[in-house]
Each structure stands twice: as structure tokens, then as C-alpha cells.
C-alpha atoms as a PDB file:
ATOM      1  CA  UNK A   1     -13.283  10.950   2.759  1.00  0.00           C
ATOM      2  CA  UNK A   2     -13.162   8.008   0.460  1.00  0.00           C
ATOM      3  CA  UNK A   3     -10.941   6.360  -1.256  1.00  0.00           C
ATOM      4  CA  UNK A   4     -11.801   5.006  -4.975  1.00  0.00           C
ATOM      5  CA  UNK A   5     -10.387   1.625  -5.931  1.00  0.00           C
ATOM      6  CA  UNK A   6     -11.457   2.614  -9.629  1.00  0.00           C
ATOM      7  CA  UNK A   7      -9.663  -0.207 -11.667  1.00  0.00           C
ATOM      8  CA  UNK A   8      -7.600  -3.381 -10.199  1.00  0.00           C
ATOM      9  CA  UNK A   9      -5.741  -6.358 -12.027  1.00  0.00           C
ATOM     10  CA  UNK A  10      -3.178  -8.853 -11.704  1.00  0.00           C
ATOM     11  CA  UNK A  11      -0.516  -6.272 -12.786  1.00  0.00           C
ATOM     12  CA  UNK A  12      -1.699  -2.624 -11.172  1.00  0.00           C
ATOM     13  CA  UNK A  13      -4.249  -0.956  -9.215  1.00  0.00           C
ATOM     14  CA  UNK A  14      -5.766   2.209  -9.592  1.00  0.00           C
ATOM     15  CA  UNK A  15      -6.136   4.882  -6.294  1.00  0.00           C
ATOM     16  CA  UNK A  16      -7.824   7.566  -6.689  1.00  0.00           C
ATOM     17  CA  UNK A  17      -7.120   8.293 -10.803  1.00  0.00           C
ATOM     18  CA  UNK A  18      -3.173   7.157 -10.053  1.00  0.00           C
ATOM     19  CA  UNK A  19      -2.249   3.821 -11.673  1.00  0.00           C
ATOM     20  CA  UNK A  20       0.584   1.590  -9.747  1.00  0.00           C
ATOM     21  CA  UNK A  21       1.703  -1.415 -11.046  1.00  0.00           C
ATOM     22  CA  UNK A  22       2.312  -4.141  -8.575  1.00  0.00           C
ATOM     23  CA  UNK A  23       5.914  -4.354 -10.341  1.00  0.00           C
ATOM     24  CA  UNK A  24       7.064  -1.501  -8.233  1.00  0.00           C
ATOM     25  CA  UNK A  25       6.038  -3.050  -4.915  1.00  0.00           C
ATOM     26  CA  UNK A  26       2.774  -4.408  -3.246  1.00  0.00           C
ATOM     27  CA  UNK A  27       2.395  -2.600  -0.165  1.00  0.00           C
ATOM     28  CA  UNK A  28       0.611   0.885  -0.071  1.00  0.00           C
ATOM     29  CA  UNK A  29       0.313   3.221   2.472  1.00  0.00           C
ATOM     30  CA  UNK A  30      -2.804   5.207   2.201  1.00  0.00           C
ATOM     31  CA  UNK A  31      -3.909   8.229   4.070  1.00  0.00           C
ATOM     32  CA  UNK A  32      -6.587  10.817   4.010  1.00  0.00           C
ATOM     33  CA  UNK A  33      -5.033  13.121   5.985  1.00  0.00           C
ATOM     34  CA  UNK A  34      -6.147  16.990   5.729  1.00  0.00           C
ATOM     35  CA  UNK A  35      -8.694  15.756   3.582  1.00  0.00           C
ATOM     36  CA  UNK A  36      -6.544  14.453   0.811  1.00  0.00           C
ATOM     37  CA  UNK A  37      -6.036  11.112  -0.238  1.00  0.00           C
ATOM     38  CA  UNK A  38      -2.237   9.966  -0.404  1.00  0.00           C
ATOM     39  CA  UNK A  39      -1.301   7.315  -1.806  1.00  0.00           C
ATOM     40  CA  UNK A  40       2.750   5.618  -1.422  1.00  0.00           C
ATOM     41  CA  UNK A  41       4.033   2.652  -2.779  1.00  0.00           C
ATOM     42  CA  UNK A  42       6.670   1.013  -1.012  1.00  0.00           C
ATOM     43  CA  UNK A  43       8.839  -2.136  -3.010  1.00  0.00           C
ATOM     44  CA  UNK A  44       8.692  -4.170   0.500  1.00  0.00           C
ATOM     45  CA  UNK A  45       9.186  -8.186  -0.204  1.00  0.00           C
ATOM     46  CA  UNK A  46       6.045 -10.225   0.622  1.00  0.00           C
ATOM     47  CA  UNK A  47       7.506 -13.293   2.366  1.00  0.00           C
ATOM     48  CA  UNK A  48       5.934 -16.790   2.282  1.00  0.00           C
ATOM     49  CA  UNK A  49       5.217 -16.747   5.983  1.00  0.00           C
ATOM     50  CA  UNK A  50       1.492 -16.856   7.399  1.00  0.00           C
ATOM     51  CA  UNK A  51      -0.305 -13.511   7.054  1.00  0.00           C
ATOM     52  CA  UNK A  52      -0.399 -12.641  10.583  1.00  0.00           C
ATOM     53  CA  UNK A  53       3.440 -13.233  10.922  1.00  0.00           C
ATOM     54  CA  UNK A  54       4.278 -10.926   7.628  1.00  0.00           C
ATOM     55  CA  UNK A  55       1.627  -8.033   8.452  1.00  0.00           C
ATOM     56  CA  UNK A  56       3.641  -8.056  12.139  1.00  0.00           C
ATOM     57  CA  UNK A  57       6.543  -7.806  10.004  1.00  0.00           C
ATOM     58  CA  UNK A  58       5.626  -5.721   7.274  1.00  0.00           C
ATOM     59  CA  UNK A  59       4.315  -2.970  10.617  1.00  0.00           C
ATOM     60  CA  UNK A  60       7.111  -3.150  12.240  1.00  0.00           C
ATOM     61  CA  UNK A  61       9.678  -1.342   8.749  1.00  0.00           C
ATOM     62  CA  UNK A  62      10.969   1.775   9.840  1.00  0.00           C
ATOM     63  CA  UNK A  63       8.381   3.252   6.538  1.00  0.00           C
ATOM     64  CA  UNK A  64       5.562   2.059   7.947  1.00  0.00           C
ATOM     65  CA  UNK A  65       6.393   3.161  11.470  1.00  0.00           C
ATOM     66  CA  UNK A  66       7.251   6.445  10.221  1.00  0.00           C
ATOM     67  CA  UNK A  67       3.429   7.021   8.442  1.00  0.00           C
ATOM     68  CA  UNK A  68       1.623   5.756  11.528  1.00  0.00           C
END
């Protein structure tokens, strides 16, 4: 199953037909589970540390455990 990226700029993305602005948080937890695409939107801080450091971080949040 595939996921569409149909439209993307500095202020929102677009999954699937479903608009989310970045406003409302910049991590997304996307699944295709059952053979339907999810999409959630968590308002999780980016921090200004190296990317490896905050994507250890950012997969270590109760939410993200939780979807895994």
C-alpha cells in the first residue's frame, strides 16, 4: 500500500487527501495497517540537537512507543 505525499509546503503537508499544517506539530506517525493508511499528528518539540540525538529522542515518547 502506498502512501501519497500529494501536496507539501512550508506551512502543511498533504497525506493521503488530509491536509496538516505543520502549526499543529511536525512529527507524523504513519501506518498502513489492515490496508489503510493512518495518518497522526503529534505537537512533539523539534529540539536543536543533531538529528540522530532528537530521532533517539523523539522514539523513545511514550506516543511513539505506543504505535510501534
Amino acid at each position: 500500500m502506498n502512501v501519497a505525499v500529494e501536496q507539501a509546503s512550508d506551512d502543511s503537508i498533504d497525506i493521503n487527501g488530509a491536509e496538516y499544517s505543520f502549526a499543529n506539530g511536525r512529527v507524523f506517525l504513519v501506518s498502513t495497517k489492515g490496508g489503510k493508511v493512518s495518518a497522526d499528528q503529534l505537537d512533539i518539540p523539534i529540539g536543536d540537537a543533531d538529528y540522530d540525538a532528537e530521532a533517539d529522542r523523539i522514539s523513545g515518547l511514550r506516543e511513539v512507543q505506543e504505535f510501534l
